[in-house]
C-alpha atoms as a PDB file:
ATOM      1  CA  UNK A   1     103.547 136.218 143.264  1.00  0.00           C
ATOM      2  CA  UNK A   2     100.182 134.896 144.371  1.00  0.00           C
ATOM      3  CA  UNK A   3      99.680 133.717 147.518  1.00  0.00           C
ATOM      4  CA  UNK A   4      98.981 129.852 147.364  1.00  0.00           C
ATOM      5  CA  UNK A   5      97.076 129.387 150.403  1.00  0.00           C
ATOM      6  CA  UNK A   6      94.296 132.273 149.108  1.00  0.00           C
ATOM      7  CA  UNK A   7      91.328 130.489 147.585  1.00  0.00           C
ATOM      8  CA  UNK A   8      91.003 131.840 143.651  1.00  0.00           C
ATOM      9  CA  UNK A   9      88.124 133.355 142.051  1.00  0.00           C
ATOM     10  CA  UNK A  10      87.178 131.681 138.635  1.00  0.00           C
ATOM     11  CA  UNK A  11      86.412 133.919 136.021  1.00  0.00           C
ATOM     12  CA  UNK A  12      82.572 134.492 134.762  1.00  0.00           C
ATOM     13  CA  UNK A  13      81.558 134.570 131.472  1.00  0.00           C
ATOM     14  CA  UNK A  14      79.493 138.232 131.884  1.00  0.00           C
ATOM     15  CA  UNK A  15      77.589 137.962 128.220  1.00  0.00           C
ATOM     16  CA  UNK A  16      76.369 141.874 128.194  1.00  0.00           C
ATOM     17  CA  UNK A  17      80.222 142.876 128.133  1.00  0.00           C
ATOM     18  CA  UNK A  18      80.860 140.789 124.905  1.00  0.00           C
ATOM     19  CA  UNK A  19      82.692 142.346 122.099  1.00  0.00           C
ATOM     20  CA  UNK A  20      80.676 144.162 119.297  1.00  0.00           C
ATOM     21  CA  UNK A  21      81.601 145.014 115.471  1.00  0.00           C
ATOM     22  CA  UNK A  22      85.027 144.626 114.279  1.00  0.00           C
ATOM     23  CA  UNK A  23      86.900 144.160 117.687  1.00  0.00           C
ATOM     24  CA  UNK A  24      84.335 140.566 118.104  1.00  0.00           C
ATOM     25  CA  UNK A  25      85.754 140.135 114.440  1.00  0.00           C
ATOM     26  CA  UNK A  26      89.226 140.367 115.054  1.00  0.00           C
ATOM     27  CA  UNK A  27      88.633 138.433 118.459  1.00  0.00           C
ATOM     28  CA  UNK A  28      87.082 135.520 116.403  1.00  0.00           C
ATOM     29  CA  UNK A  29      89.492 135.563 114.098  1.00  0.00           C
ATOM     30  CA  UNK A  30      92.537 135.848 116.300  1.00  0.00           C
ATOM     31  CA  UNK A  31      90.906 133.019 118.512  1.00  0.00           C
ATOM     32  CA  UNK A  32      90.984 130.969 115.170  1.00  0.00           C
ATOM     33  CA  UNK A  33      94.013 131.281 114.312  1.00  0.00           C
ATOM     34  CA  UNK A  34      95.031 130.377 118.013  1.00  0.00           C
ATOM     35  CA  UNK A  35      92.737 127.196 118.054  1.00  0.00           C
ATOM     36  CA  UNK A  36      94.841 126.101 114.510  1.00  0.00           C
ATOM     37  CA  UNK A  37      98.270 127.049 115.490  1.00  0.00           C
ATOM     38  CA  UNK A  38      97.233 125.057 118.459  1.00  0.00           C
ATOM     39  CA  UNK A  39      96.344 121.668 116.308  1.00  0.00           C
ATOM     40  CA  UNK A  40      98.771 121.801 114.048  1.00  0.00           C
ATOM     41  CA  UNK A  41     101.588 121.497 116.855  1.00  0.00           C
ATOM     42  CA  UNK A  42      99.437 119.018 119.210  1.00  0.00           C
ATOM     43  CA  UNK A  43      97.037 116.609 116.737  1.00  0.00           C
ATOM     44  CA  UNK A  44      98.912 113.881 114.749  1.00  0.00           C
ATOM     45  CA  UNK A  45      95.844 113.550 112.418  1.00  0.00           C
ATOM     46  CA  UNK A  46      95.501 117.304 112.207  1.00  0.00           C
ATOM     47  CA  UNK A  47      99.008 117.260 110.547  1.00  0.00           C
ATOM     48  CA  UNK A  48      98.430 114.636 108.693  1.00  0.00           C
ATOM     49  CA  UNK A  49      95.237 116.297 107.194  1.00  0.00           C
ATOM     50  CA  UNK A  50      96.972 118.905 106.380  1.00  0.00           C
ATOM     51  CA  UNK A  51      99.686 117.407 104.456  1.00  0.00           C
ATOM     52  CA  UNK A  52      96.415 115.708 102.044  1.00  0.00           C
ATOM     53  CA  UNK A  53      94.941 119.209 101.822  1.00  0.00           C
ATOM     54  CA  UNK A  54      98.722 120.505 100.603  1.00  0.00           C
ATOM     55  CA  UNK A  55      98.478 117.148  98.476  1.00  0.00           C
ATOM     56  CA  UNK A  56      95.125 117.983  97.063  1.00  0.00           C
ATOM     57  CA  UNK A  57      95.948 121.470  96.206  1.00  0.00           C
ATOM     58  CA  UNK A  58      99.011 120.417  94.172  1.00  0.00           C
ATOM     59  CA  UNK A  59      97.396 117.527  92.149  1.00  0.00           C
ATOM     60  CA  UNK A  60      94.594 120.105  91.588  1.00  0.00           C
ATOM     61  CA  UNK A  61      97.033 121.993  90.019  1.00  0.00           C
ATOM     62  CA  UNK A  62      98.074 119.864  87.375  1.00  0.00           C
ATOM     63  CA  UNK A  63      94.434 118.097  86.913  1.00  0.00           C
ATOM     64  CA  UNK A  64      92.695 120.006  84.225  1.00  0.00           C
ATOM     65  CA  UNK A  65      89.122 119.900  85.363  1.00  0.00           C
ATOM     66  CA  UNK A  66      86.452 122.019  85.875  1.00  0.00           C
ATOM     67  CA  UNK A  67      86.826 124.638  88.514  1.00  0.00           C
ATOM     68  CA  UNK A  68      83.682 124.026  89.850  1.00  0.00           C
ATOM     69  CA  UNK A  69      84.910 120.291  90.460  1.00  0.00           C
ATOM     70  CA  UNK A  70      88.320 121.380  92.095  1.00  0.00           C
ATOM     71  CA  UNK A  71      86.293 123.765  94.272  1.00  0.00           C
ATOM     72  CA  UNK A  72      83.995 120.563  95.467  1.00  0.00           C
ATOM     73  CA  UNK A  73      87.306 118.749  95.847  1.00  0.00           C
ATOM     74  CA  UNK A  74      89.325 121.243  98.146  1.00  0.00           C
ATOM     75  CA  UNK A  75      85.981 121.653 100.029  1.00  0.00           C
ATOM     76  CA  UNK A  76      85.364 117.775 100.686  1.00  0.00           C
ATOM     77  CA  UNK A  77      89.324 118.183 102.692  1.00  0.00           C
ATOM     78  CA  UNK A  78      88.585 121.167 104.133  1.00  0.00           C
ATOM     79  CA  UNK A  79      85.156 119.149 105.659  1.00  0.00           C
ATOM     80  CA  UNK A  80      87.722 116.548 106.903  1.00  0.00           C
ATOM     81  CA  UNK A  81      89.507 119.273 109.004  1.00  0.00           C
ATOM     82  CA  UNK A  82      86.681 120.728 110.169  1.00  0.00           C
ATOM     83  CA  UNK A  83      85.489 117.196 111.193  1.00  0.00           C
ATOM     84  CA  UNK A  84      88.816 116.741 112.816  1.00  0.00           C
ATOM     85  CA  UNK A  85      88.424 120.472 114.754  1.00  0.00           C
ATOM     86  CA  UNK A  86      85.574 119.205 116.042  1.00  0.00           C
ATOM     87  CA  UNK A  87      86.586 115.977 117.430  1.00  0.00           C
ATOM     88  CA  UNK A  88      89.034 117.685 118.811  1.00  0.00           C
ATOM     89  CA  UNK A  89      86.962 119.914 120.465  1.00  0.00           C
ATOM     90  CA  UNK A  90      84.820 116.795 122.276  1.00  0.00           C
ATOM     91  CA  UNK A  91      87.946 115.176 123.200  1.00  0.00           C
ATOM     92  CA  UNK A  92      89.590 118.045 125.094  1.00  0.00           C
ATOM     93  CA  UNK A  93      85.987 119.267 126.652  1.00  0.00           C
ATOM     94  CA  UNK A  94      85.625 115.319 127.860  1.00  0.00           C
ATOM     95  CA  UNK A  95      89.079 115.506 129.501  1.00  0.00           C
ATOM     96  CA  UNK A  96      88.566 118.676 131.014  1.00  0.00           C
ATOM     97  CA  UNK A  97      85.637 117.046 132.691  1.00  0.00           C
ATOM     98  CA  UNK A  98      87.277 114.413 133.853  1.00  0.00           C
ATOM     99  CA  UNK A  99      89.959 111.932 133.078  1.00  0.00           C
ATOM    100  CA  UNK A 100      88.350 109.177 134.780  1.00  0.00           C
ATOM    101  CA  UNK A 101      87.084 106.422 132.511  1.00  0.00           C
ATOM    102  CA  UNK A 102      83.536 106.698 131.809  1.00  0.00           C
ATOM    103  CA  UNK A 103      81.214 104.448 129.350  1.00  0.00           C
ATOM    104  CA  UNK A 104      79.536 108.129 127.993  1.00  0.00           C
ATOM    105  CA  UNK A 105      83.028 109.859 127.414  1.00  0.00           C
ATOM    106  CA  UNK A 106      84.371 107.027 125.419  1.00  0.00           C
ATOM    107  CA  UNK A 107      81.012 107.234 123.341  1.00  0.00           C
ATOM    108  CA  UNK A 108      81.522 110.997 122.811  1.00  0.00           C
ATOM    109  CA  UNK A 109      85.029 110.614 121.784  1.00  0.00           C
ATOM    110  CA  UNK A 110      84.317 107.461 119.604  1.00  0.00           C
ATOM    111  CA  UNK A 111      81.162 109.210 118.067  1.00  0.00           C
ATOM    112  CA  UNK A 112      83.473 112.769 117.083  1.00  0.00           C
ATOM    113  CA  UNK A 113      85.821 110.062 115.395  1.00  0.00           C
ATOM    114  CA  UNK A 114      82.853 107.904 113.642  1.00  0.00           C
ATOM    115  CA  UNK A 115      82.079 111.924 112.356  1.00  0.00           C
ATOM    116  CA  UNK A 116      86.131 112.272 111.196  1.00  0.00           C
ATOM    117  CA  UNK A 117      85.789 108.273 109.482  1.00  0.00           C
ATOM    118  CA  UNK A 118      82.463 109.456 107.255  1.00  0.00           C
ATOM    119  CA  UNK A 119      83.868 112.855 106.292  1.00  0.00           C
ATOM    120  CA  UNK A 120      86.809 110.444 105.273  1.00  0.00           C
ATOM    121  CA  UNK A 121      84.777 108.595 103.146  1.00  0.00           C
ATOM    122  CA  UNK A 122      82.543 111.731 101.482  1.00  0.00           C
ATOM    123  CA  UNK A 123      85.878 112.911 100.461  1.00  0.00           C
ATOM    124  CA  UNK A 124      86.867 109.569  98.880  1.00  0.00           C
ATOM    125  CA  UNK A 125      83.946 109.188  97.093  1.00  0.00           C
ATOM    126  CA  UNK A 126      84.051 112.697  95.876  1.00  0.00           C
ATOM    127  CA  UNK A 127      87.412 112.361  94.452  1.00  0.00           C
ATOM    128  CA  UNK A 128      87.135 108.765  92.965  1.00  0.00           C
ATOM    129  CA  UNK A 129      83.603 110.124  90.783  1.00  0.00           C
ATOM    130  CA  UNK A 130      85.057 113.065  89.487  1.00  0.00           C
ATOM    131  CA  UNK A 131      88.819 110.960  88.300  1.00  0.00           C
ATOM    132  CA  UNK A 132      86.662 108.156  87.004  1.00  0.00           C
ATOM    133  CA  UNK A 133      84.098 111.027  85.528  1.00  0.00           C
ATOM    134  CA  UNK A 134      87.661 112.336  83.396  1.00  0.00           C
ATOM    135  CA  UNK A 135      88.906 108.834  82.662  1.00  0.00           C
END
């Protein structure tokens, strides 16, 4: 058990020991995986994003189109994820800074969301030209 009253040592990030080759690989990619198992069971919206990109994949399925189309499709959701992974990201770095109220975090956090709203609307816009393109 540690002893409470001893002060504790942060850890350093010491860049010369970083990981090289396949261990950084399987690092990053274990990290990944972390940082989505993560979203899915904390973010509401991250959820919900998933359940259009599950959406997307199955009217995709039936929708005889061009692949190239349903690739540019599935991408403009996947672009909404990321957007949301990054908002995400600003959020939890503001609050780790500080959960007082402060004019610049509310900016931050509004401007990651303004970034989720447009990716939003790319994606609309990609999928209303291509169905009125096969109408």
């Amino acid at each position: 058990m540690q002893d409470l009253k001893k002060p504790v040592t942060p850890l350093r990030f010491d860049p010369l020991s970083k990981p090289k080759g396949w261990l950084r690989l399987t690092l990053a990619c274990k990290n990944s995986f972390k940082a989505l198992f993560w979203l899915t069971k904390n973010e509401a919206a991250f959820k919900q994003e998933l359940v259009l990109l599950f959406v997307a994949l199955l009217v995709l399925g039936y929708w005889q189109i061009p692949l190239f189309q349903s690739g540019i499709l599935i991408v403009s959701i996947l672009f909404v994820l990321f957007a949301e992974i990054v908002n995400t990201a600003i959020e939890v770095t503001i609050d780790r800074v500080g959960q007082e109220i402060h004019p610049l975090s509310g900016l931050a956090k509004d401007l990651g969301s303004a970034g989720v709203s447009l990716s939003m609307i790319m994606a609309a816009v990609l999928w209303i030209s291509v169905l009125f393109s096969h109408l």
